[in-house]
N, C-alpha and C. Protein backbone atom coordinates (compact mmCIF):
# COMPACT_ATOMS: atom_id res chain seq x y z
N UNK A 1 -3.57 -11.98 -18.20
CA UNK A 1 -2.44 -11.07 -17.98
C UNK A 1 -2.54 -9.97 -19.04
N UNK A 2 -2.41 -8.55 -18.73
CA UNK A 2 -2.22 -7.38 -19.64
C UNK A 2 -1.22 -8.22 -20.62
N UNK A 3 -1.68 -7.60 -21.95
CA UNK A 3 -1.28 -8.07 -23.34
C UNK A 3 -0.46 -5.87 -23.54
N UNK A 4 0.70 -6.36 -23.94
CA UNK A 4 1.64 -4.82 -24.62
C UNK A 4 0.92 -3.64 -24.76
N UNK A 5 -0.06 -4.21 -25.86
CA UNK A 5 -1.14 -3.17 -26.43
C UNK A 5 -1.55 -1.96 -25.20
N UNK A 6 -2.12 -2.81 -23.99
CA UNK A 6 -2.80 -2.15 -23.05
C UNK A 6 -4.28 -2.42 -23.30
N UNK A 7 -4.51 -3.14 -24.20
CA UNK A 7 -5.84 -3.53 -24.37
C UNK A 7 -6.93 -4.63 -23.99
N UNK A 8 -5.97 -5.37 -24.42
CA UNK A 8 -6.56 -6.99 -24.19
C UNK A 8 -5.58 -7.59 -23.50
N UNK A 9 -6.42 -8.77 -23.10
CA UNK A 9 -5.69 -10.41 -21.78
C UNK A 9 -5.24 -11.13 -22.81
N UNK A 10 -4.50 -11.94 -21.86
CA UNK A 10 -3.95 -13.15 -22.32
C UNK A 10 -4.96 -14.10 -20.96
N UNK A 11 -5.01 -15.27 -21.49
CA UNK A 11 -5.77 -16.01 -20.43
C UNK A 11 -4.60 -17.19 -20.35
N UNK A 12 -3.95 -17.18 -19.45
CA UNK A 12 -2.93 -18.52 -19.21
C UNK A 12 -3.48 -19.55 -18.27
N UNK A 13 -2.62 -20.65 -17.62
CA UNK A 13 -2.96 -21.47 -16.33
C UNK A 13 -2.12 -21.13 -15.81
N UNK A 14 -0.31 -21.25 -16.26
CA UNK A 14 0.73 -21.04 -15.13
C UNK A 14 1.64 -20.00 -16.09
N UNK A 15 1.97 -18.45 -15.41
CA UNK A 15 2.46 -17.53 -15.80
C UNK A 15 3.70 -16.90 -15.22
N UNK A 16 4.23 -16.34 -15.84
CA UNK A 16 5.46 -16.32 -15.11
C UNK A 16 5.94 -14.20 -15.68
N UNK A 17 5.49 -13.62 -15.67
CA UNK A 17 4.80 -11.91 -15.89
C UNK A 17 5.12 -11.01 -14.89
N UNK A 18 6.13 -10.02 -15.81
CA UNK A 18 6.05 -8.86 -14.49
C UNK A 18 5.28 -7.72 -15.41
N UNK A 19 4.41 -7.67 -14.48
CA UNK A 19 3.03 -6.87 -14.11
C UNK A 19 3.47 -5.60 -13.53
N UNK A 20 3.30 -4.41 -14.26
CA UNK A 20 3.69 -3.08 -14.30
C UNK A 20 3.15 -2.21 -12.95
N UNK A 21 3.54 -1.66 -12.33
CA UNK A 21 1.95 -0.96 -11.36
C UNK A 21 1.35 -0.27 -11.98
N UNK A 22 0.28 0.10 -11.49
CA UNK A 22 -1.21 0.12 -12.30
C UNK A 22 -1.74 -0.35 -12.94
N UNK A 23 -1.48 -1.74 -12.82
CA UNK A 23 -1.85 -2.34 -14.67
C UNK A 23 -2.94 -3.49 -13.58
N UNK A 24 -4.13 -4.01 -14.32
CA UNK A 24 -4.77 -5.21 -13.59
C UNK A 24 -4.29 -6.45 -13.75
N UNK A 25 -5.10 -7.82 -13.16
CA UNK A 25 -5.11 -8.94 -13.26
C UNK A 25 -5.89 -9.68 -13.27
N UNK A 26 -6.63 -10.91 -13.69
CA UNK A 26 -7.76 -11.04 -12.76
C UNK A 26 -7.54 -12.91 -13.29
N UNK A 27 -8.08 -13.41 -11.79
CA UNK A 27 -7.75 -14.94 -11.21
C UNK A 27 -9.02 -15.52 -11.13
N UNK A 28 -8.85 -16.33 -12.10
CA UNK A 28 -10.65 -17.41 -11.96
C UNK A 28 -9.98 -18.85 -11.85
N UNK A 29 -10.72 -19.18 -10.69
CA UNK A 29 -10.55 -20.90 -10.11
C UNK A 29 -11.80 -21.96 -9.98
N UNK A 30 -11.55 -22.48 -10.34
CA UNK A 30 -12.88 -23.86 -9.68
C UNK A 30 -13.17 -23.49 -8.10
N UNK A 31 -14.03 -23.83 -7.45
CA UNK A 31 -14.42 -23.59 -6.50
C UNK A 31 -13.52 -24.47 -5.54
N UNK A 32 -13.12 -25.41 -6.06
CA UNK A 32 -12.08 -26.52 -5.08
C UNK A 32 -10.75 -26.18 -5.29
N UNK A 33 -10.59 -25.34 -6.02
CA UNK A 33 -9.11 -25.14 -5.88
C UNK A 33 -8.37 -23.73 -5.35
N UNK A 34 -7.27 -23.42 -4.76
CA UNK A 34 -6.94 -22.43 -4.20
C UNK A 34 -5.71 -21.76 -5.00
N UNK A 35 -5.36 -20.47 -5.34
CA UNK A 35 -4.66 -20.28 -6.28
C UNK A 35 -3.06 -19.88 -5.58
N UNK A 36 -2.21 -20.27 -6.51
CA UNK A 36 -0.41 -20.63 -5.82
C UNK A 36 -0.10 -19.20 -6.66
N UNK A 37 0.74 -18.49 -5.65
CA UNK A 37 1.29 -17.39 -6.21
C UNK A 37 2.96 -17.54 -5.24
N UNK A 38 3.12 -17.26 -6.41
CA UNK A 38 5.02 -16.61 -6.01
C UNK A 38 5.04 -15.57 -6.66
N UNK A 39 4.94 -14.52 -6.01
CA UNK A 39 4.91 -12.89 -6.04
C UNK A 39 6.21 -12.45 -5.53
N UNK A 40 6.89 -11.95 -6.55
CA UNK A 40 8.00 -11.31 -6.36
C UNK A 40 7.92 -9.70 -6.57
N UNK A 41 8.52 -8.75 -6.27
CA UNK A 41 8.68 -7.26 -6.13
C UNK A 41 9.72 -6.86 -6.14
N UNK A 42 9.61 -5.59 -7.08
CA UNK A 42 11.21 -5.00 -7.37
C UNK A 42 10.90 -3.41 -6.13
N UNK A 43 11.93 -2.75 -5.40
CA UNK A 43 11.41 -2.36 -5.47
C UNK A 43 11.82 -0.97 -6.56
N UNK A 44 12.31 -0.60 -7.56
CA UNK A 44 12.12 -0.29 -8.74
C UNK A 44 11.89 -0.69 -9.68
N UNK A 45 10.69 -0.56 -10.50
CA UNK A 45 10.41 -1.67 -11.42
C UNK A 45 11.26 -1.18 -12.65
N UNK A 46 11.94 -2.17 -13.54
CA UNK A 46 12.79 -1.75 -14.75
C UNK A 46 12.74 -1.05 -15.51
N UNK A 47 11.11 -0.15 -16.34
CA UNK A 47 10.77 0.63 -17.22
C UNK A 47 10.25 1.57 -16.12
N UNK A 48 10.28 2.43 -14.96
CA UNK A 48 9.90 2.94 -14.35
C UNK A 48 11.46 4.32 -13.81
N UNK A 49 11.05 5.39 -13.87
CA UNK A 49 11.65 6.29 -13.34
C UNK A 49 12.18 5.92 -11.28
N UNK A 50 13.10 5.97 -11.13
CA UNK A 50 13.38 6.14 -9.70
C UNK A 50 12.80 7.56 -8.82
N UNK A 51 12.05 6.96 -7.62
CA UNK A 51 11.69 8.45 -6.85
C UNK A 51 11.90 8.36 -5.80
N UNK A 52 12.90 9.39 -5.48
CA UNK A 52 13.40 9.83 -3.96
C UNK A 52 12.82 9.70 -3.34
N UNK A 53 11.43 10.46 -2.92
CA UNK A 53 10.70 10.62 -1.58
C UNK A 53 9.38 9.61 -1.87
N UNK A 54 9.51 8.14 -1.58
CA UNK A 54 8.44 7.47 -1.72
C UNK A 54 8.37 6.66 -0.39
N UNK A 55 7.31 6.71 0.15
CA UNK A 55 6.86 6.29 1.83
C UNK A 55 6.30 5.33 1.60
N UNK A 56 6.40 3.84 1.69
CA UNK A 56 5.96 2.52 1.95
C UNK A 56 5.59 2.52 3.36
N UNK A 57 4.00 2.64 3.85
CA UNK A 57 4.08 1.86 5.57
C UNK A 57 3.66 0.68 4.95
N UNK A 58 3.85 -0.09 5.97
CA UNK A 58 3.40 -1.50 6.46
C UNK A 58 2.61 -2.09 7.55
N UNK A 59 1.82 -2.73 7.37
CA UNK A 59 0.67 -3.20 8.41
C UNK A 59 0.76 -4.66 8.76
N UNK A 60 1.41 -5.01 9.52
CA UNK A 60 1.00 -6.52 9.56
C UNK A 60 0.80 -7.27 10.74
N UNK A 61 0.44 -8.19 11.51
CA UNK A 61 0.12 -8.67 12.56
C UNK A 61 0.87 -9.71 12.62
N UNK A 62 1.14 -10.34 14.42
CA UNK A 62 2.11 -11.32 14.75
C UNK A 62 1.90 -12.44 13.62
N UNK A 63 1.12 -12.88 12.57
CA UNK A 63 1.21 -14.33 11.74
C UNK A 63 1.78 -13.73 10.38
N UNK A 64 1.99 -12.50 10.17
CA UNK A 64 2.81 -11.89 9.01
C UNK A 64 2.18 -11.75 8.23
N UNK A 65 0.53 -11.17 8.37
CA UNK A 65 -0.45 -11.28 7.55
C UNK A 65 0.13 -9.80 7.60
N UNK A 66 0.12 -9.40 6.26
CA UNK A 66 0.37 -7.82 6.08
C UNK A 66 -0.19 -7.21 4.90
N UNK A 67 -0.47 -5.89 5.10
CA UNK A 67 -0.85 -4.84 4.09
C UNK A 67 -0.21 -3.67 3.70
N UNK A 68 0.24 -2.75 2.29
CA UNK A 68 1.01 -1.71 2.40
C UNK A 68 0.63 -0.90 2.18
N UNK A 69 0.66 0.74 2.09
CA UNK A 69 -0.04 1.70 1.36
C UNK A 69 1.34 2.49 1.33
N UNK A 70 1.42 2.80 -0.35
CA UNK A 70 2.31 3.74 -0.74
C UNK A 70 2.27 5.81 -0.85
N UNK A 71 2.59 6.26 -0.20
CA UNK A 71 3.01 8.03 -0.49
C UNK A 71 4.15 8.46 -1.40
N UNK A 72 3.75 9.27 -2.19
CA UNK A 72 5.26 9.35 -3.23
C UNK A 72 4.65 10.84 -3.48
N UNK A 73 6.12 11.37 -2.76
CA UNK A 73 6.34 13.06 -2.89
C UNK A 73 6.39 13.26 -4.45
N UNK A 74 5.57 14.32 -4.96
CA UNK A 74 5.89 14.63 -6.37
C UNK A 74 5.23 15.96 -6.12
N UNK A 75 6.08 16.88 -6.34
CA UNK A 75 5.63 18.64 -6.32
C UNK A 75 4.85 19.18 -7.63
N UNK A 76 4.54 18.08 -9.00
CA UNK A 76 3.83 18.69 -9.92
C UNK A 76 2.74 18.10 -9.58
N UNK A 77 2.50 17.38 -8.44
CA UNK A 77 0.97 16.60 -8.37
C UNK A 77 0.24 17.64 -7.57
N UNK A 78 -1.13 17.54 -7.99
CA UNK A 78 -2.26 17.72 -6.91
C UNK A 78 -2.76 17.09 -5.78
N UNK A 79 -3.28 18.16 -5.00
CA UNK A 79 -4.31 17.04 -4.18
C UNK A 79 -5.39 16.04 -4.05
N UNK A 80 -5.95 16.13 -5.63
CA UNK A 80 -7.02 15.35 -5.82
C UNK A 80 -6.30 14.43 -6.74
N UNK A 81 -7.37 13.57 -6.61
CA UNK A 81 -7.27 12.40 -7.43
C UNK A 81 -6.68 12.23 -8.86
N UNK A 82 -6.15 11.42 -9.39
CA UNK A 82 -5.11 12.39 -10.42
C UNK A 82 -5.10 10.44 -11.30
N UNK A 83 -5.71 10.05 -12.57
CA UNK A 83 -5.46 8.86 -12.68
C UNK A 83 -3.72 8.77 -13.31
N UNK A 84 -3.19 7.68 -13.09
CA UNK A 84 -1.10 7.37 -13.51
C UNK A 84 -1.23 8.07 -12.16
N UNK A 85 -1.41 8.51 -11.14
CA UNK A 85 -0.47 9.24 -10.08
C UNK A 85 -0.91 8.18 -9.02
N UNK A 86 -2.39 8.64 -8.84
CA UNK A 86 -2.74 7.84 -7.78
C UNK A 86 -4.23 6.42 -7.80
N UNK A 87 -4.09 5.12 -7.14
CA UNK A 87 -4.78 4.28 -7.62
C UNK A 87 -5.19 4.10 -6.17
N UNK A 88 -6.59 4.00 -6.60
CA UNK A 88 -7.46 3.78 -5.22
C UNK A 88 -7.81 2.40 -4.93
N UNK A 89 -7.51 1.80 -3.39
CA UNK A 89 -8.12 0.40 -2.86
C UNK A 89 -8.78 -0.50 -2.68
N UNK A 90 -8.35 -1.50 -3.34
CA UNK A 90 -9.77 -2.22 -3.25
C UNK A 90 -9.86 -2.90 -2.10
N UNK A 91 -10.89 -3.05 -0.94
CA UNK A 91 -10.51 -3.32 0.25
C UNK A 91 -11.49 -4.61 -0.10
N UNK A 92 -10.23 -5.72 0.58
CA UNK A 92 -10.92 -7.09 0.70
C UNK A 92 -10.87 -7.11 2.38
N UNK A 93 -12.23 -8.07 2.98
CA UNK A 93 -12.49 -7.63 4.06
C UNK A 93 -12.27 -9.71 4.02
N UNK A 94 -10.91 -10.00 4.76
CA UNK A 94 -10.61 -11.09 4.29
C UNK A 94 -9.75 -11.24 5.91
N UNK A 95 -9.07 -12.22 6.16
CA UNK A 95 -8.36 -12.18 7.73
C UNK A 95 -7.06 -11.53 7.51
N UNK A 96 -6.73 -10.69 6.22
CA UNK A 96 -5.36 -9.87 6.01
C UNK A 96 -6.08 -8.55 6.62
N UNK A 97 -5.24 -8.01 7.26
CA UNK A 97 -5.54 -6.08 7.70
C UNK A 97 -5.03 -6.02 6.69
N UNK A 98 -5.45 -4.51 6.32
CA UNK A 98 -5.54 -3.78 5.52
C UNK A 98 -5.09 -2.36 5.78
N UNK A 99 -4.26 -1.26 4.91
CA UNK A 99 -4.40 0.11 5.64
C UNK A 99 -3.85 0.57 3.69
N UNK A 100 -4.60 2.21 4.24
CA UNK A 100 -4.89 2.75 2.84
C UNK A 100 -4.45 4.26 3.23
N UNK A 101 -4.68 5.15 2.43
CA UNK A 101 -4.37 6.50 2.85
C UNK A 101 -6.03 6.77 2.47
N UNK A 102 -5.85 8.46 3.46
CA UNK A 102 -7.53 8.74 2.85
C UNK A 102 -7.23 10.49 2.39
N UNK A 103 -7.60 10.45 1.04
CA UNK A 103 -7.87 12.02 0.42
C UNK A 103 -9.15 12.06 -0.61
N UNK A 104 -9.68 13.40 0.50
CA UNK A 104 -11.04 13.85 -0.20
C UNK A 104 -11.59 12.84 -0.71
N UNK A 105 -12.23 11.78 0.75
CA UNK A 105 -12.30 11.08 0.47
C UNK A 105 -12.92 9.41 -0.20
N UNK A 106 -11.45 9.35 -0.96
CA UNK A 106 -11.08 8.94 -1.37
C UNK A 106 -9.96 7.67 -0.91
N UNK A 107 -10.07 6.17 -0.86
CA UNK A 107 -9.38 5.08 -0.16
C UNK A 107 -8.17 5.01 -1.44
N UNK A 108 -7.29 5.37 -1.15
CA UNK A 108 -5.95 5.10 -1.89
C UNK A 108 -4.76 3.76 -1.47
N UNK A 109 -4.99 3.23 -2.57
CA UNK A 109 -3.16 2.35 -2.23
C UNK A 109 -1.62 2.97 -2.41
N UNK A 110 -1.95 3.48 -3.39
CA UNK A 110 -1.01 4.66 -4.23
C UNK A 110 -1.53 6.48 -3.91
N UNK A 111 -0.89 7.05 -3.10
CA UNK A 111 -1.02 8.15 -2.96
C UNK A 111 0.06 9.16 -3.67
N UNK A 112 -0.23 10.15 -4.63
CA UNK A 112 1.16 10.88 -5.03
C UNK A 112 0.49 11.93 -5.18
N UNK A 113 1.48 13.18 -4.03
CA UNK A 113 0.89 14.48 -3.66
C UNK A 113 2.31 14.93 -3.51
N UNK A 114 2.43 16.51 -3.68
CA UNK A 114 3.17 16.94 -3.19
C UNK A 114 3.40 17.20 -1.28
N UNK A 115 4.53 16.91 -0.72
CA UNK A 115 4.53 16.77 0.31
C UNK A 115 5.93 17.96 0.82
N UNK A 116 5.07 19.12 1.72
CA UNK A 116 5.56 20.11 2.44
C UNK A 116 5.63 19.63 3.99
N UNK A 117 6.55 20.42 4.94
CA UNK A 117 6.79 20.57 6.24
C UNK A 117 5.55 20.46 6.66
N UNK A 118 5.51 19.53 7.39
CA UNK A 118 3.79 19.10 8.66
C UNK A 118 2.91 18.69 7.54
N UNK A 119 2.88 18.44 6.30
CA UNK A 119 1.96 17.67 5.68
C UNK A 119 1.16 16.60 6.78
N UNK A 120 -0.34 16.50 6.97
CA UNK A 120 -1.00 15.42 7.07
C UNK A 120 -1.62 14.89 6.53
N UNK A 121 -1.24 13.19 6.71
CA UNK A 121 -1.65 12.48 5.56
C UNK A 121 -2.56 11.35 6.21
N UNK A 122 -3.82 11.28 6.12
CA UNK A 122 -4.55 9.92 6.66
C UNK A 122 -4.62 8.90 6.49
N UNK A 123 -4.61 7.89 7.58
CA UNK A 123 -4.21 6.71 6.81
C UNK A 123 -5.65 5.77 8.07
N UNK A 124 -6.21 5.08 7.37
CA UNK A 124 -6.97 4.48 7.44
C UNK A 124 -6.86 2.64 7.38
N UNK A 125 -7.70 1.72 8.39
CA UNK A 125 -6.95 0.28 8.76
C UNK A 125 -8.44 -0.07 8.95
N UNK A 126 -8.13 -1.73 8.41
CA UNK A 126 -9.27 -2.38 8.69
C UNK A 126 -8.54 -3.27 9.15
N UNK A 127 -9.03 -3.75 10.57
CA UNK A 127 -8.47 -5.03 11.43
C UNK A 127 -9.49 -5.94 11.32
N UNK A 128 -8.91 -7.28 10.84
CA UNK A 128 -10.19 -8.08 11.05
C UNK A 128 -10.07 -9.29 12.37
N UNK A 129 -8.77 -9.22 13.02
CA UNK A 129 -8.79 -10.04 14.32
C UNK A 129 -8.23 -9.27 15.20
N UNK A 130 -8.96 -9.56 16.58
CA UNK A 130 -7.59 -9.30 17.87
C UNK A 130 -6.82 -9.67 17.57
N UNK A 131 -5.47 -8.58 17.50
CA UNK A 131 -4.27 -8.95 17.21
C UNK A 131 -3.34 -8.04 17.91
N UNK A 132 -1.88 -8.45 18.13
CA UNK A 132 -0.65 -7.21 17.86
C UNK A 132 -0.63 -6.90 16.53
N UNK A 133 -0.33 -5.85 16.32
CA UNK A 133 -0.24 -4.74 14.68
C UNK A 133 1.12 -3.88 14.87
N UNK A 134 1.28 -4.06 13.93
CA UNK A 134 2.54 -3.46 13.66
C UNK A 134 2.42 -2.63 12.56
N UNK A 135 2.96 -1.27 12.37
CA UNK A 135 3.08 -0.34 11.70
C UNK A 135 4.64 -0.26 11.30
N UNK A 136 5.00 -0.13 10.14
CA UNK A 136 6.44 -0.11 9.64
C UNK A 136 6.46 0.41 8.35
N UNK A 137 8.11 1.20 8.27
CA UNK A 137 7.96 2.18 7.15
C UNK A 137 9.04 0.54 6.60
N UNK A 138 8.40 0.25 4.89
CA UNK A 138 9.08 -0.84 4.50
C UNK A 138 9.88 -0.13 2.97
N UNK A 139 9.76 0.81 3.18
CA UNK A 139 10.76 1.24 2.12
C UNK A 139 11.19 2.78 3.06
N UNK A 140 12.20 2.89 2.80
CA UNK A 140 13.19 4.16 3.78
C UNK A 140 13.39 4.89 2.61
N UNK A 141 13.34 5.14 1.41
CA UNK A 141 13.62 6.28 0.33
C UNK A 141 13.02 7.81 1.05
N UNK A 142 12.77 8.03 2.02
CA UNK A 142 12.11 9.20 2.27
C UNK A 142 13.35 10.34 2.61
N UNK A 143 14.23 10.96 2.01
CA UNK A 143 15.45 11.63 2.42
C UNK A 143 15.10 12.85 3.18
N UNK A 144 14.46 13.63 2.86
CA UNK A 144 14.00 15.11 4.06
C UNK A 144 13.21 15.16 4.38
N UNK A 145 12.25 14.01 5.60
CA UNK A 145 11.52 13.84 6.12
C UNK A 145 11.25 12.95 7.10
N UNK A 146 10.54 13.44 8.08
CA UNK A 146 10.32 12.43 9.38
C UNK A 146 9.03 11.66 9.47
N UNK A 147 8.55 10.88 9.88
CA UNK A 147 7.34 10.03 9.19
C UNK A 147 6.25 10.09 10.55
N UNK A 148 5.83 10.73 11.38
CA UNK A 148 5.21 10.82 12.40
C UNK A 148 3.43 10.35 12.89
N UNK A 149 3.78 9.29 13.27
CA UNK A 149 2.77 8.43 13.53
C UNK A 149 2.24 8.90 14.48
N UNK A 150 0.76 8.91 14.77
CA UNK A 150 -0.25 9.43 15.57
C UNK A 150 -1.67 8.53 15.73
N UNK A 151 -1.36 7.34 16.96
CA UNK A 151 -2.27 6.93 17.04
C UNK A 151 -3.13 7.81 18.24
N UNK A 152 -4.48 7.89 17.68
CA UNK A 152 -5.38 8.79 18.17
C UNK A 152 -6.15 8.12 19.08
N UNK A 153 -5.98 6.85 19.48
CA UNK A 153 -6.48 6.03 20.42
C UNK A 153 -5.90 6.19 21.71
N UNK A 154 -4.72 6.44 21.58
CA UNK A 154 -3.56 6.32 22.53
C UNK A 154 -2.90 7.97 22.75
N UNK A 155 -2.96 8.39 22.10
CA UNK A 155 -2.32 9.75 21.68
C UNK A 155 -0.61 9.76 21.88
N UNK A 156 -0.31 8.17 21.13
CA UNK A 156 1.16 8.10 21.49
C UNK A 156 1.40 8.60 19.89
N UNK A 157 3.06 9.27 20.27
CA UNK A 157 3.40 9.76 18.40
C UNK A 157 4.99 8.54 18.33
N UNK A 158 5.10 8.63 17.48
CA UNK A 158 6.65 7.45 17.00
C UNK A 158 7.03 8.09 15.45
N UNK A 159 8.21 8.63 15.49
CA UNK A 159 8.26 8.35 14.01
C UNK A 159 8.99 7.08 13.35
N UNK A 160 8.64 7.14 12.33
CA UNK A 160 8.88 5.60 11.83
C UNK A 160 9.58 5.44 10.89
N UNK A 161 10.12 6.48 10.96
CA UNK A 161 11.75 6.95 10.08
C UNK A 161 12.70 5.94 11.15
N UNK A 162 12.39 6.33 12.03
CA UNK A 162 13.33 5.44 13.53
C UNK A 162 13.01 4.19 14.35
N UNK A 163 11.40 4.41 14.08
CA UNK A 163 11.26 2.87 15.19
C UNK A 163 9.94 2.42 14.64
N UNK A 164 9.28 0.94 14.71
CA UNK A 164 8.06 0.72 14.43
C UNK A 164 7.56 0.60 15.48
N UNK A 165 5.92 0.55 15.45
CA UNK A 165 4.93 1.14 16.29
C UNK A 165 4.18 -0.30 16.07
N UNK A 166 4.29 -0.95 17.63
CA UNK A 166 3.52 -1.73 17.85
C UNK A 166 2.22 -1.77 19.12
N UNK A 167 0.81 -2.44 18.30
CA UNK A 167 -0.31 -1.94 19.27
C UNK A 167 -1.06 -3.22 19.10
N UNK A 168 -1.70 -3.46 20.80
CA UNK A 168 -2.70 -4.59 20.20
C UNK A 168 -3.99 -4.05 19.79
N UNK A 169 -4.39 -4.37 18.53
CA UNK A 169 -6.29 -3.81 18.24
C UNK A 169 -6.82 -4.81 18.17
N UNK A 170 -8.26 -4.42 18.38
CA UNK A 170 -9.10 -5.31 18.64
C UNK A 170 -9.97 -5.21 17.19
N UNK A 171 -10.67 -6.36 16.60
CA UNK A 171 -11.43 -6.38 15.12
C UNK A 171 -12.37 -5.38 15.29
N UNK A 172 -12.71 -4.64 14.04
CA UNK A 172 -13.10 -3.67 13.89
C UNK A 172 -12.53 -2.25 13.88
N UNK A 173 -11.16 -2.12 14.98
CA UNK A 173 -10.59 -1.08 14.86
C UNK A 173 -10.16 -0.13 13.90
């Protein structure tokens, strides 16, 4: 677990740590054993500024296997890659889908750009079963904006300010 400093771990067995965003972790097991997490989420974390326009979608399929990728309006940010703004994905290719944003690109979990009228923003999915998928905005902080989904398979639009968008894909999609 990140140690104050920002420098060094702590190496525990059973921890009980709230873990900042952006900050790492890292989990080593015996090969026979499987690791127990109770993961809890604020969604403001306590030493963290509050932000209005922050877009949570959600990805998850009928067994509630799910994935999120965050957008957070900030008008002093750029479009490029920016490290504290934005943290890029590590894609585990595992039976969880997955979905990320894509800039210059670049696979993001954390996207923070300034966001104008008709902004497009890409968002990118790895399915790893036939499934139903579901698309859902899981945080609503977005106040002057409509969230307009565009699957390009279908050429159906939904915004998701109002309704979630359900599709069956097939692995690989």
């Amino acid at each position: 677990i990140p140690n104050k400093d920002g420098k060094t771990y702590t190496q525990t067995f059973i921890d009980n740590t709230f873990i900042l965003p952006f900050s790492s972790f890292f989990i080593q097991l015996p090969s026979n054993h499987s690791p127990i997490f109770n993961i809890v989420t604020s969604e403001i974390p306590l030493n963290t500024k509050y932000i209005p326009d922050k877009i949570s979608i959600k990805l998850s399929n009928a067994k509630n296997n799910a994935d999120i990728t965050t957008i957070i309006n900030d008008t002093n940010s750029t479009p490029n890659y920016e490290i504290g703004k934005d943290l890029k994905k590590w894609i585990g290719y595992a039976e969880f889908p997955q979905i990320y944003t894509l800039q210059n690109d670049e696979i993001l979990a954390f996207n923070t750009l300034p966001i104008k009228d008709s902004t497009v923003i890409y968002i990118g999915i790895y399915i790893p079963t036939d499934n139903e998928y579901t698309f859902s905005l899981n945080n609503k902080t977005i106040n002057n904006f409509d969230l307009i989904l565009i699957d390009k398979e279908t050429n159906k639009t939904i915004n998701l300010k109002n309704n979630n968008y359900t599709t069956y894909l097939n692995k690989g999609s």
